[in-house]
Protein backbone atom coordinates (compact mmCIF):
# COMPACT_ATOMS: atom_id res chain seq x y z
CA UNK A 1 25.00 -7.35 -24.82
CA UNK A 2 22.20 -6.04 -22.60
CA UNK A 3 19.62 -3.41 -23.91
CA UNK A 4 19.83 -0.05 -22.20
CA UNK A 5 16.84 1.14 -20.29
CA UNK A 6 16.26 4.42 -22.17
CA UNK A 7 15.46 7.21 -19.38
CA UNK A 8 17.27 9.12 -16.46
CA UNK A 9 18.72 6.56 -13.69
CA UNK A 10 17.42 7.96 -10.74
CA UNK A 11 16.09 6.57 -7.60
CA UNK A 12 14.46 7.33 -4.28
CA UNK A 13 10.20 7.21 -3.05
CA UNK A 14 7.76 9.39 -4.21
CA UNK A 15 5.15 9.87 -2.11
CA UNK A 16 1.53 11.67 -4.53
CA UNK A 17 -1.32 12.25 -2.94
CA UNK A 18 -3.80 10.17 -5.52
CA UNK A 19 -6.72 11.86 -7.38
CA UNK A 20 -9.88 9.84 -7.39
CA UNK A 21 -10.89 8.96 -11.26
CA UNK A 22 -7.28 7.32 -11.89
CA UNK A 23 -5.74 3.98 -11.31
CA UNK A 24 -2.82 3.92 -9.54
CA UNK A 25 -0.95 2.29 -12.67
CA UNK A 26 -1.82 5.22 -14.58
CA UNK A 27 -0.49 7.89 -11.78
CA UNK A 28 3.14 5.55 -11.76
CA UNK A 29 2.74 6.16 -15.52
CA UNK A 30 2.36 9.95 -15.34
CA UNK A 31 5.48 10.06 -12.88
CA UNK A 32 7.73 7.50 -14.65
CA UNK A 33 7.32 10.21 -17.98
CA UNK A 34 7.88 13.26 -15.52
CA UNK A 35 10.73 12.30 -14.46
CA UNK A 36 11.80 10.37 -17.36
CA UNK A 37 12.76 7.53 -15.22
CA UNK A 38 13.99 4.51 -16.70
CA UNK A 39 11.99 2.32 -13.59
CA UNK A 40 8.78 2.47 -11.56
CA UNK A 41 6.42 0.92 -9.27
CA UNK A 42 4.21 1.59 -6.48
CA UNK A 43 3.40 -0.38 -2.95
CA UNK A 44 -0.03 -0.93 -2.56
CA UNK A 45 -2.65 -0.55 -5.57
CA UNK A 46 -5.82 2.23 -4.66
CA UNK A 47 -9.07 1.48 -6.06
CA UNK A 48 -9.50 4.45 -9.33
CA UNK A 49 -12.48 6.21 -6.84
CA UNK A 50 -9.57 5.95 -3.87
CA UNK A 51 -7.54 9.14 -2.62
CA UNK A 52 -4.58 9.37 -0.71
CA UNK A 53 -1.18 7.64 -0.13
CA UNK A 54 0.22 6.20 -3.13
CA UNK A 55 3.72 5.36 -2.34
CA UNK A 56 5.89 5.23 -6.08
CA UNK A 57 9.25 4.12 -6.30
CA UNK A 58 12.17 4.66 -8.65
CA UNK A 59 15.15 2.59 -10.06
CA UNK A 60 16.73 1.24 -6.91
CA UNK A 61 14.10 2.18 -4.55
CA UNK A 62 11.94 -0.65 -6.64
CA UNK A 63 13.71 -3.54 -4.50
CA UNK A 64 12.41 -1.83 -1.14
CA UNK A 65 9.06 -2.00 -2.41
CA UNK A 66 7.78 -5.34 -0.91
CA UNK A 67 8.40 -3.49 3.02
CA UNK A 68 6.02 -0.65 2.36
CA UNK A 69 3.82 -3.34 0.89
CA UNK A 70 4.10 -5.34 3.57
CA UNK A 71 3.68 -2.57 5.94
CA UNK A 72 0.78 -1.13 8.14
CA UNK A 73 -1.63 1.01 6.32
CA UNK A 74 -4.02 3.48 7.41
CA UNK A 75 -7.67 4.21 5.67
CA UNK A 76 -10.32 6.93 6.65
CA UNK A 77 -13.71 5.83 4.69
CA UNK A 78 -17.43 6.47 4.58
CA UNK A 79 -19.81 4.09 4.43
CA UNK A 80 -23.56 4.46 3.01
CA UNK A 81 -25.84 2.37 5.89
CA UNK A 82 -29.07 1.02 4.32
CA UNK A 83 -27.63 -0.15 0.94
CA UNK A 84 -25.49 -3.20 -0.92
CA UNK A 85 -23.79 -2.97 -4.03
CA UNK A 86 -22.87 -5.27 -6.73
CA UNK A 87 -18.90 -3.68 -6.64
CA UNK A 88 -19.41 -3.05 -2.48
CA UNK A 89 -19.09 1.03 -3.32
CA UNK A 90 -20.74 3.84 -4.85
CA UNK A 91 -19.98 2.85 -8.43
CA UNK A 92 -21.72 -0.05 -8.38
CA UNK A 93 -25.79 -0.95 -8.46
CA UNK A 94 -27.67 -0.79 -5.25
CA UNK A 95 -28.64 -4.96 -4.85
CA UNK A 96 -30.11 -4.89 -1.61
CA UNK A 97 -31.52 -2.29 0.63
CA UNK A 98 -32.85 -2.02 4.41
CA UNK A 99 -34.26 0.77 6.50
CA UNK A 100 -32.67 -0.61 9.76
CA UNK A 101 -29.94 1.90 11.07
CA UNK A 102 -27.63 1.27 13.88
CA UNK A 103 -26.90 3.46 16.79
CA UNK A 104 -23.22 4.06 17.14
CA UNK A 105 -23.18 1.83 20.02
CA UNK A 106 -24.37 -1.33 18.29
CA UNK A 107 -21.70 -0.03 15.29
CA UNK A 108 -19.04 0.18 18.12
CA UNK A 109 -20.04 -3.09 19.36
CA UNK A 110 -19.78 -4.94 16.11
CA UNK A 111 -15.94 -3.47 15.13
CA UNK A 112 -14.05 -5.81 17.47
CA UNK A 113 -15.11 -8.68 15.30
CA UNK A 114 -13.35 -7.03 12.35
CA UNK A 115 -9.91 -6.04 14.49
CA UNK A 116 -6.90 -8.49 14.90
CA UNK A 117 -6.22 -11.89 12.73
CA UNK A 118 -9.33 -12.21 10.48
CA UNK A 119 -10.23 -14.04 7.00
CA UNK A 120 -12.01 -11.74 4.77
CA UNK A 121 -13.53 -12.41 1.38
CA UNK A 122 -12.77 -9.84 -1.33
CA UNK A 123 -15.44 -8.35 -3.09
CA UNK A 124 -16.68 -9.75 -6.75
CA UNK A 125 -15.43 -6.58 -8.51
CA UNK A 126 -11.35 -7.15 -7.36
CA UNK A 127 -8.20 -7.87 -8.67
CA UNK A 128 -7.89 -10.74 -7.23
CA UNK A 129 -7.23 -13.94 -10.18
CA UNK A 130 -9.77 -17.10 -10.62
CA UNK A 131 -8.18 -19.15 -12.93
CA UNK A 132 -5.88 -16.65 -14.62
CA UNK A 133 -8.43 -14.03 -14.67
CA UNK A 134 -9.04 -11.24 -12.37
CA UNK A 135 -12.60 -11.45 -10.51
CA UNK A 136 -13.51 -8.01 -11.75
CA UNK A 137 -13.35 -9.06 -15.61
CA UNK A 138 -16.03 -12.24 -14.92
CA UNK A 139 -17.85 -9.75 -12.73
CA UNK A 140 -18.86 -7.37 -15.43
CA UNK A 141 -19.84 -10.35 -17.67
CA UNK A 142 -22.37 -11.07 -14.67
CA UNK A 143 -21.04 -13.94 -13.38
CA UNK A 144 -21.39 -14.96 -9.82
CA UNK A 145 -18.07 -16.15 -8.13
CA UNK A 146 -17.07 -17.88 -4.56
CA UNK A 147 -14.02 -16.07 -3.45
CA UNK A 148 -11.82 -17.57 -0.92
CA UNK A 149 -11.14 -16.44 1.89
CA UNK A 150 -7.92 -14.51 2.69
CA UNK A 151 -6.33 -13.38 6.40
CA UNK A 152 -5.88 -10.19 6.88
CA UNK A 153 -4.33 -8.37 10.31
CA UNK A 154 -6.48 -5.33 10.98
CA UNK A 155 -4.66 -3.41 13.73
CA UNK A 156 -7.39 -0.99 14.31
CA UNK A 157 -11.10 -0.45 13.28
CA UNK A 158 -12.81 3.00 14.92
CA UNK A 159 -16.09 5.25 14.07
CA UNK A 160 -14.60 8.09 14.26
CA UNK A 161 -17.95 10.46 12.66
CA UNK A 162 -21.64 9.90 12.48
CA UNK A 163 -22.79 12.77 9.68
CA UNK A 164 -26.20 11.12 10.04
CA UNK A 165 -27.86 8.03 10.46
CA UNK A 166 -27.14 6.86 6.85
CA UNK A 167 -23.53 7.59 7.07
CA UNK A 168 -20.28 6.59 9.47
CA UNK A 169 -16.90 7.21 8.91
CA UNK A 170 -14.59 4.53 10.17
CA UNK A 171 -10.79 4.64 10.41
CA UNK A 172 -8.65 1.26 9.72
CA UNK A 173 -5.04 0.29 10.91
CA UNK A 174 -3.95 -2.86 8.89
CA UNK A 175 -1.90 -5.02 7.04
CA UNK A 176 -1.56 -6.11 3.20
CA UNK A 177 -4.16 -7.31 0.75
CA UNK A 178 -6.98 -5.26 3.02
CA UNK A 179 -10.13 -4.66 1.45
CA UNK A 180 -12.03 -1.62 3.08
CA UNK A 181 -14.76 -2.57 0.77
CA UNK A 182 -14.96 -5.76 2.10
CA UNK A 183 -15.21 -4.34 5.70
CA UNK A 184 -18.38 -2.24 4.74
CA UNK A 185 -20.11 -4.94 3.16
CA UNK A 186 -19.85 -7.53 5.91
CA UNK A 187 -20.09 -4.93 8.51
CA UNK A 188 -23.39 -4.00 6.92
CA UNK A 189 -24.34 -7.79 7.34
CA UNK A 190 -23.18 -8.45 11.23
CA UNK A 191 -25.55 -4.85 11.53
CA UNK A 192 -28.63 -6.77 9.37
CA UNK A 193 -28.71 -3.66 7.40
CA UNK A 194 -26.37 -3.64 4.43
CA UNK A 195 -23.55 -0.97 3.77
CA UNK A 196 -21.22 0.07 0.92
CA UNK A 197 -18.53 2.03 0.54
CA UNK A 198 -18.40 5.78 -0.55
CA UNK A 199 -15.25 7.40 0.25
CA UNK A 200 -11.60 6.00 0.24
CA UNK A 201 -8.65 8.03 1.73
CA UNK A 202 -5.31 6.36 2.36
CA UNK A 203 -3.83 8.30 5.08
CA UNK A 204 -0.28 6.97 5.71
CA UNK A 205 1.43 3.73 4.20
CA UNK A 206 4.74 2.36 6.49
CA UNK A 207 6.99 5.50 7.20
CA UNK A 208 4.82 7.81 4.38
CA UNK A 209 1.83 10.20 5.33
CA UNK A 210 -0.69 12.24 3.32
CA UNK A 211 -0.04 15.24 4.86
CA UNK A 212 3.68 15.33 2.93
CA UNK A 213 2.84 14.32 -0.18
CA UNK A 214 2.66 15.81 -3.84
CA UNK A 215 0.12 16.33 -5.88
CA UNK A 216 -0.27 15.05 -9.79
CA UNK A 217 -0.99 18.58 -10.45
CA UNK A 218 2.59 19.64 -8.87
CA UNK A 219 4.43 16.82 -10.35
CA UNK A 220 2.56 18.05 -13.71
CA UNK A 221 3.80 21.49 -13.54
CA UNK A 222 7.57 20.45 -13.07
CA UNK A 223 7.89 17.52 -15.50
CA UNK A 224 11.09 17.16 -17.24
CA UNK A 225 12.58 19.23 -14.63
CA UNK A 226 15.25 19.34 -12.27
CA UNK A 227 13.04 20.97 -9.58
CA UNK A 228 10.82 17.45 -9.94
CA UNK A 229 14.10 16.18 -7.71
CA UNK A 230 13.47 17.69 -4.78
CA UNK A 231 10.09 15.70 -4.19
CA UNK A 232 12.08 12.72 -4.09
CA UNK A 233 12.80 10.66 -0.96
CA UNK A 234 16.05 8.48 0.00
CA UNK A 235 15.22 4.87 -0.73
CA UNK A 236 16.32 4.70 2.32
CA UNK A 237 13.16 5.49 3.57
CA UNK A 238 11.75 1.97 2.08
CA UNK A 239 13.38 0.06 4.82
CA UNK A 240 12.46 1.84 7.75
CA UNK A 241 10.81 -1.37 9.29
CA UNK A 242 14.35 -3.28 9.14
CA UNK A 243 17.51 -2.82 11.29
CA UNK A 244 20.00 -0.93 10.14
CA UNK A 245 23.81 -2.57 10.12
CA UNK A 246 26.66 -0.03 9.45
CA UNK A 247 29.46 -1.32 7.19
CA UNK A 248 33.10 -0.65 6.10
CA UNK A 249 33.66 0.31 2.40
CA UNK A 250 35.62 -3.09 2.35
CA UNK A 251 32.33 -5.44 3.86
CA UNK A 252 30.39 -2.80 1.43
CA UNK A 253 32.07 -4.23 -1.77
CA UNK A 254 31.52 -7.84 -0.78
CA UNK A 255 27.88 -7.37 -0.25
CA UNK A 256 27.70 -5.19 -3.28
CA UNK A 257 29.18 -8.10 -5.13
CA UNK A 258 26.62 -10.87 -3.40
CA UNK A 259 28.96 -12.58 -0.67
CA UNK A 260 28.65 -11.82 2.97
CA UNK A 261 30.56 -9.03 4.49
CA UNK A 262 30.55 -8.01 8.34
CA UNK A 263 28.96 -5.52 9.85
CA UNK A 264 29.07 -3.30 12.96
CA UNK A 265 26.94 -4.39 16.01
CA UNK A 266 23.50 -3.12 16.27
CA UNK A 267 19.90 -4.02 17.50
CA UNK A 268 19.39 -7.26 14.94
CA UNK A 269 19.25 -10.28 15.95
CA UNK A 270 20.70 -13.96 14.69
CA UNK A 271 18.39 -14.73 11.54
CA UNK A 272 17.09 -11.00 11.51
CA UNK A 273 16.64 -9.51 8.04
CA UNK A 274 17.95 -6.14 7.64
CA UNK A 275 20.49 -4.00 5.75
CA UNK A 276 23.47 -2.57 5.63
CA UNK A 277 24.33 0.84 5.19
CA UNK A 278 27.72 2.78 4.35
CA UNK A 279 27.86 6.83 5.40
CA UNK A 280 23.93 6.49 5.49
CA UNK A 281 23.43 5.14 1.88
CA UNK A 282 21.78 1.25 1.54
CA UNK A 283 24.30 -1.52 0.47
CA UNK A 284 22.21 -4.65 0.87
CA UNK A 285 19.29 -6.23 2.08
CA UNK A 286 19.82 -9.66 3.62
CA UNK A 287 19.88 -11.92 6.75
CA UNK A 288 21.93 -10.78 9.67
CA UNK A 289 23.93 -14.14 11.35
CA UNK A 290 27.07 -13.87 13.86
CA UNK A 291 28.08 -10.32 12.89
CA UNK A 292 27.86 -10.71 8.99
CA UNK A 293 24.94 -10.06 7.00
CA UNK A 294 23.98 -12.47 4.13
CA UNK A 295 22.37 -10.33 1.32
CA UNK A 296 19.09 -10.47 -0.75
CA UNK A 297 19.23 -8.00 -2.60
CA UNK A 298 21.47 -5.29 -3.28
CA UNK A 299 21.52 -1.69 -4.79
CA UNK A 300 23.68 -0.12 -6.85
CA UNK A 301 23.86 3.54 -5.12
């Protein structure tokens, strides 16, 4: 017999506005135990000095994680001209320095190179795993590693501010596994004058924005409350990339229960994924083919 998940079943997005000074598994953490939630995850981690967006879903809303992942981001962040770190940001030690500083028409000049289908190499101090081990682990015992390469779609890349000539802030449209980090370092190189990072903001993540989310300190002052519901978004709102297929309660039980079930006609396409939906509430994930969809995954709602 299967162990019960102790905690409330309850599902749906939460949408916090990250401090800086926590990592984001430590802000699920704080809101899985606020809302005594038997599930919890997030789409998209934040570096701990990062602000903004952190997108945290519960129970159900868990298997629409991978489209807010997946989805455009956007990033407002400062970079310090003049100076490379060892970590690519403020926390790190200054490695190289340069008194060139660009005008913001030779920094204007050098963004398109950054915009559209691009390989970008993350920085020493990441997440990312060498051999089982994330980089930032053999960083700090002063190794030296040769990250690979990884494509990234950058949608956008602006200066949007020029405080003075050691600083620009710079706006970013783009996809997953971005490293803004990685942008001011090598943008600092194509300028021959190094940069790092020193602000983060996450401004909107998919269908989510900054401007409507909570803070730790509201979700703090609610815990273990039923007030702590109304934050909470339809997880729904997790597959607002993907078509949506209405469904009878009859074509709703056959999904629910794995097998294909028809649906009613919409925008999709033949080989389309997208889900199904019955009086508003998701049924299933899947691939829509000849008026049926196929499901993927499906949530018990």
């Amino acid at each position: 017999m299967a162990r019960k998940r102790k905690g409330r079943d309850i599902s749906g997005w939460l949408v916090v506005d990250k401090p800086a000074g926590l990592t984001s598994t430590a802000v699920v953490n704080k809101v899985r135990w606020a809302y005594d939630a038997q599930k919890a995850g997030h789409a998209g981690t934040l570096d701990p000095d990062a602000t903004g967006v952190l997108a945290i879903a519960l129970g159900e809303a868990t298997k629409t994680v991978p489209y807010i992942t997946d989805a455009l981001k956007a990033y407002r962040f400062t970079i310090r001209l003049g100076q490379s770190t060892n970590t690519d940001d403020a926390e790190g030690e200054v490695i190289a320095t340069s008194e060139i500083r660009p005008s913001d028409a030779e920094i204007r000049a050098a963004l398109p190179a950054f915009t559209g289908d691009i390989l970008q190499v993350p920085p020493q101090f990441s997440a990312v795993k060498i051999d089982g081990e994330r980089a930032y682990k053999r960083a700090r015992a002063g190794e030296e590693m040769e990250l690979a390469a990884r494509p990234l779609f950058v949608d956008e890349l602006a200066l949007v501010e020029r405080p003075d000539t050691d600083t620009a802030v710079l706006e970013m449209v783009c996809g997953k596994g971005g490293y803004v980090r990685s942008v001011a370092r090598d943008l600092g190189a194509v300028l021959g004058c190094h940069a790092h990072v020193t602000t983060l903001r996450r401004v909107w993540s998919g269908p989510f924005e900054v401007d409507d989310a909570v803070t730790l300190d509201m979700i703090e002052a609610q815990a273990k409350t039923a007030g702590l519901d109304a934050y909470l978004r339809p997880l729904e709102q997790g597959l607002a990339d993907l078509p949506e297929l209405r469904c009878t309660a009859e074509s709703a039980a056959r999904l629910r229960n794995g097998n294909p079930g028809m649906v009613l006609t919409s925008e999709a396409e033949y080989g389309d994924e997208a889900w199904a939906s019955l009086d508003g509430h998701a049924v299933a994930v899947g691939i829509y083919r000849s008026g049926e969809l196929h499901p993927s995954r499906v949530f018990n709602t």
